[in-house]
N, C-alpha and C. Protein backbone atom coordinates (compact mmCIF):
# COMPACT_ATOMS: atom_id res chain seq x y z
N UNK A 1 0.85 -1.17 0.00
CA UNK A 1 0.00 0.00 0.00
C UNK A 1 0.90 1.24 0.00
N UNK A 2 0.77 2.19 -1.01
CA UNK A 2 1.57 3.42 -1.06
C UNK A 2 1.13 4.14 0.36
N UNK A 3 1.26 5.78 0.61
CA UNK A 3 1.12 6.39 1.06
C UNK A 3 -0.05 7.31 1.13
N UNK A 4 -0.57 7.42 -0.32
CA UNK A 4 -1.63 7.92 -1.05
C UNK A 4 -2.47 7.31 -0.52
N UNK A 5 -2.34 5.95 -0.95
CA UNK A 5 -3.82 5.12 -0.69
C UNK A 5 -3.42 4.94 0.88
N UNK A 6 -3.14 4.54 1.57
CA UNK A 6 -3.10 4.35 3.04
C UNK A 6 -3.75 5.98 3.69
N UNK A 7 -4.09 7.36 3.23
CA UNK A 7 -4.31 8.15 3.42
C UNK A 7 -5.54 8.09 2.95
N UNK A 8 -5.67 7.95 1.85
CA UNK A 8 -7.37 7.58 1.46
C UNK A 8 -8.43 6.88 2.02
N UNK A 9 -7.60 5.65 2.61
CA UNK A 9 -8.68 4.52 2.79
C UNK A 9 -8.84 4.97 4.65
N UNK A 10 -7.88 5.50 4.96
CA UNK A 10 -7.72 6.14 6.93
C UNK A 10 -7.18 5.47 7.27
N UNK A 11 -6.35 4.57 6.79
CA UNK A 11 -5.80 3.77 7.77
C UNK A 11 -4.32 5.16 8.41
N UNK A 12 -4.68 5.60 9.58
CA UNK A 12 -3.87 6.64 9.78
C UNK A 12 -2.27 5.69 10.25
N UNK A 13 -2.27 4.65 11.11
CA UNK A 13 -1.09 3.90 11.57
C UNK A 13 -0.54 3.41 10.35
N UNK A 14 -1.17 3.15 9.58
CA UNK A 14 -0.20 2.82 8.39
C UNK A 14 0.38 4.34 7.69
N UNK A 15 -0.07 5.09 7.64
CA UNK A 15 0.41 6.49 6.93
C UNK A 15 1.66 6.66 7.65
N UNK A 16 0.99 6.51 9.28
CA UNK A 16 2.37 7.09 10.51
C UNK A 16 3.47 6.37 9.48
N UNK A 17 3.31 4.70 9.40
CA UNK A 17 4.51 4.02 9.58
C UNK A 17 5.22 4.47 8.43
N UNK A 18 4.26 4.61 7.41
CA UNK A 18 5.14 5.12 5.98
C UNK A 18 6.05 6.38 6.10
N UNK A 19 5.35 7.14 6.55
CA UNK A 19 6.11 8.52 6.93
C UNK A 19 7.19 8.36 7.47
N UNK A 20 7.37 7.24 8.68
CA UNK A 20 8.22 7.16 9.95
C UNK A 20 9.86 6.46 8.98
N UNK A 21 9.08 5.31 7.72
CA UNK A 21 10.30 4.59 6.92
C UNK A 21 10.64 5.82 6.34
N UNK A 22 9.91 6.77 5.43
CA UNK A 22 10.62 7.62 4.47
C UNK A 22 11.81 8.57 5.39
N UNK A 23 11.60 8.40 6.39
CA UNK A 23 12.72 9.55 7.09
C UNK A 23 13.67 9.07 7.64
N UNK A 24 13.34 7.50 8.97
CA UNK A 24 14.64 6.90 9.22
C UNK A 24 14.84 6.08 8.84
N UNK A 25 14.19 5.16 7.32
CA UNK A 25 14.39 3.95 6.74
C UNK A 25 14.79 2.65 7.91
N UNK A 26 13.61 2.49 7.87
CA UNK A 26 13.43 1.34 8.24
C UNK A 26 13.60 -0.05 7.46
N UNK A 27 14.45 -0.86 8.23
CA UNK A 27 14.37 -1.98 7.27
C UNK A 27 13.89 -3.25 7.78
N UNK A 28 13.57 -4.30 6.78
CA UNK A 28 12.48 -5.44 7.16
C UNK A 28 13.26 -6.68 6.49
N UNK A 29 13.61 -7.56 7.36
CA UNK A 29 13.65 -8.86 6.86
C UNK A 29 12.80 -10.20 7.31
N UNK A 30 13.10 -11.46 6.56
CA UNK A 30 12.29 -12.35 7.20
C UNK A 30 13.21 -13.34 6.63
N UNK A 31 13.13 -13.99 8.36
CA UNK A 31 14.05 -14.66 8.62
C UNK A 31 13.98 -16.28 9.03
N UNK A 32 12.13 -16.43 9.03
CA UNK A 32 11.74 -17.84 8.83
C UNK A 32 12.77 -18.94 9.95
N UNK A 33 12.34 -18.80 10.80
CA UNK A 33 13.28 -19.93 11.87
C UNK A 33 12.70 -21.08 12.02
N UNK A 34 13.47 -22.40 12.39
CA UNK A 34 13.34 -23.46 11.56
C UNK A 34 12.92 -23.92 13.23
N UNK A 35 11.22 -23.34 13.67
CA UNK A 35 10.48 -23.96 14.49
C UNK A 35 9.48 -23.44 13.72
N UNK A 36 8.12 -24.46 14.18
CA UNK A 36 6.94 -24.29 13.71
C UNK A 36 6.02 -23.08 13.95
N UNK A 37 6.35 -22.22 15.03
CA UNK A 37 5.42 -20.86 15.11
C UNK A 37 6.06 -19.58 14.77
N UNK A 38 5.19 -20.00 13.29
CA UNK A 38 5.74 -18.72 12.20
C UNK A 38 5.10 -16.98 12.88
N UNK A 39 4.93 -16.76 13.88
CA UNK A 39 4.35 -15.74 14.44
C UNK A 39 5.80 -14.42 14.52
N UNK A 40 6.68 -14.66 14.40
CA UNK A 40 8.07 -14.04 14.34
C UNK A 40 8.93 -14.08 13.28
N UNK A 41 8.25 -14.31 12.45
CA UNK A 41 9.64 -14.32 10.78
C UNK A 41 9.71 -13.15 10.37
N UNK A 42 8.77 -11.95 10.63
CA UNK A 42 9.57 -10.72 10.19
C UNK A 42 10.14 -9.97 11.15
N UNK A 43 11.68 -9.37 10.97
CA UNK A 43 12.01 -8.36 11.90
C UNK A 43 11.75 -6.92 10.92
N UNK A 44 11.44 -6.16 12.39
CA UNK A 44 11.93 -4.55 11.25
C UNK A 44 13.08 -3.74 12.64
N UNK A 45 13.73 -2.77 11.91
CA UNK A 45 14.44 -2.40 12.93
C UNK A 45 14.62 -0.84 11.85
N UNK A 46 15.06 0.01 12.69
CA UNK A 46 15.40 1.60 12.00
C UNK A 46 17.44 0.91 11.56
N UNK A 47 17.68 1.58 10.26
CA UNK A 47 18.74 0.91 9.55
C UNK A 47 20.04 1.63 10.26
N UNK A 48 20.72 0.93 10.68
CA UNK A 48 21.76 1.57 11.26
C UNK A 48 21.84 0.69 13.00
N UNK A 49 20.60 0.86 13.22
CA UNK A 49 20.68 0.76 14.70
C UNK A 49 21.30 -0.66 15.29
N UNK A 50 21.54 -1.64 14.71
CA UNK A 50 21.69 -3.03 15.33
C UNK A 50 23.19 -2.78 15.03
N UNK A 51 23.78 -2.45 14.87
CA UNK A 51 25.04 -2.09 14.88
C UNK A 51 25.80 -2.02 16.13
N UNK A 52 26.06 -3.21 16.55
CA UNK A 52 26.49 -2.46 18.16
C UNK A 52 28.00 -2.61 18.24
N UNK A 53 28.95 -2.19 19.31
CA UNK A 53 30.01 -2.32 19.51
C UNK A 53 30.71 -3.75 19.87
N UNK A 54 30.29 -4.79 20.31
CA UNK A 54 30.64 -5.70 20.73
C UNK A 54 31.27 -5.95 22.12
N UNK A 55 31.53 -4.83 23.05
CA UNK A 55 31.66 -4.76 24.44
C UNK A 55 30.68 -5.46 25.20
N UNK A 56 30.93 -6.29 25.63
CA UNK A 56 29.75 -6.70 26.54
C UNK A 56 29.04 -6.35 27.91
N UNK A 57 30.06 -5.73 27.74
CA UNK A 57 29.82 -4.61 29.48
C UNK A 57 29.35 -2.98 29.07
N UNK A 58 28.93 -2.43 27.62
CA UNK A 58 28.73 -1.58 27.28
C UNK A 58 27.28 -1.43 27.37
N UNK A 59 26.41 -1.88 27.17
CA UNK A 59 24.91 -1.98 27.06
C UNK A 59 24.32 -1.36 25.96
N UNK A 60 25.10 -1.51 25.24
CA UNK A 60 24.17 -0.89 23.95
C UNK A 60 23.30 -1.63 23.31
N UNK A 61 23.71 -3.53 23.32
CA UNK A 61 22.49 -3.88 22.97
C UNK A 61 21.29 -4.27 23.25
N UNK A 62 20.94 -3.85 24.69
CA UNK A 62 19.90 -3.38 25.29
C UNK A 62 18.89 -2.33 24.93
N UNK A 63 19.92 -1.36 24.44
CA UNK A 63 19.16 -0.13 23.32
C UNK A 63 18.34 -0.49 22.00
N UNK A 64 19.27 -1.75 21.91
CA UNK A 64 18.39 -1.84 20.26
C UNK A 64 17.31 -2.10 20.03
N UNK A 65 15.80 -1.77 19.53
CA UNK A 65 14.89 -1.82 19.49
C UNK A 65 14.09 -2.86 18.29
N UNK A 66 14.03 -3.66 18.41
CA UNK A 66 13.66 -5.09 17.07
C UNK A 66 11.83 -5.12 17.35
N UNK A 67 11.34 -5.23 15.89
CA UNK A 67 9.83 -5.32 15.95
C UNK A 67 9.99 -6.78 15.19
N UNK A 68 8.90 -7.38 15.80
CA UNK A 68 8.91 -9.29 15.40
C UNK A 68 7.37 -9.08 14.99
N UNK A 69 7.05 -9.75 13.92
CA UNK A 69 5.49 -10.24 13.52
C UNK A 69 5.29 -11.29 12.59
N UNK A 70 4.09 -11.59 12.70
CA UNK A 70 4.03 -13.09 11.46
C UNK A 70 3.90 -12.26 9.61
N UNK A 71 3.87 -10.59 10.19
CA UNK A 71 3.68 -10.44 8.47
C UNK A 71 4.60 -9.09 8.33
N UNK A 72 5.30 -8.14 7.85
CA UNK A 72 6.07 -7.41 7.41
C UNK A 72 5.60 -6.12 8.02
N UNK A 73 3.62 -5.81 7.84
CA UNK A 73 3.38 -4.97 8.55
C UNK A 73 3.46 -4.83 9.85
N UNK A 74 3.09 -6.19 10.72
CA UNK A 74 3.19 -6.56 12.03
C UNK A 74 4.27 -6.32 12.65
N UNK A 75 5.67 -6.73 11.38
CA UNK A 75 6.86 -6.32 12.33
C UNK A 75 6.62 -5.01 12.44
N UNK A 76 6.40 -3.87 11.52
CA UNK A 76 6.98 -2.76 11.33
C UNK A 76 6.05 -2.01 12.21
N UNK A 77 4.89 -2.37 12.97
CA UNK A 77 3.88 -1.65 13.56
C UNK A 77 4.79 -2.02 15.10
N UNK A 78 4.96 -3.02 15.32
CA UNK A 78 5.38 -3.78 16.42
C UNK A 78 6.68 -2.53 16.70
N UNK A 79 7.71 -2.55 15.70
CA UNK A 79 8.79 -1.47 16.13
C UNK A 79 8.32 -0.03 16.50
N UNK A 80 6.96 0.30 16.01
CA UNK A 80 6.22 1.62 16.04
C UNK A 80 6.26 2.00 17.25
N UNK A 81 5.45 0.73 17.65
CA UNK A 81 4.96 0.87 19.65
C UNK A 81 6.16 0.95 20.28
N UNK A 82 6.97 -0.07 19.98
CA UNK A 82 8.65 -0.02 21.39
C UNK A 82 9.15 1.31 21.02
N UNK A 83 8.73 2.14 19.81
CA UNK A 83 9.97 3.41 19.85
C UNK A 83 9.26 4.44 20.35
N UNK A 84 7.85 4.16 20.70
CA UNK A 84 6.58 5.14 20.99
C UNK A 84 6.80 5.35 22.39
């Protein structure tokens, strides 16, 4: 769904999310893990952010914020709420 039509039809949380990718690009993969509850194969995360230092006493990857869902939107709504 573009932006246009997600504005047309009201879906306003989908407009948010579009708006929210065009500025900090968000990115989405699916990653299908080899157990049966497909409820988590998509991640979305803002691009850049999983990047961490590798210190383990640093806590940065505590910071990182991961959205999980069974469908692409789900992840990307899911990251909406934890950054909300």
């Amino acid at each position: 769904m573009t932006f246009s039509e997600a504005l047309t039809a009201g879906d306003f949380s989908r407009v948010l999310a579009l708006a929210y990718r065009r500025q900090a690009r968000i990115v989405t993969e699916y990653v299908f893990p080899p157990i049966p509850d497909r409820s988590n194969d998509w991640l979305a995360y803002v691009d850049g952010s999983i990047d961490v230092c590798g210190d383990a006493e640093c806590g940065c990857r505590s910071r990182v914020r991961i959205g999980r869902g069974a469908s692409e939107d789900e992840a990307v709504s899911d990251l909406m709420e934890k950054m909300a």
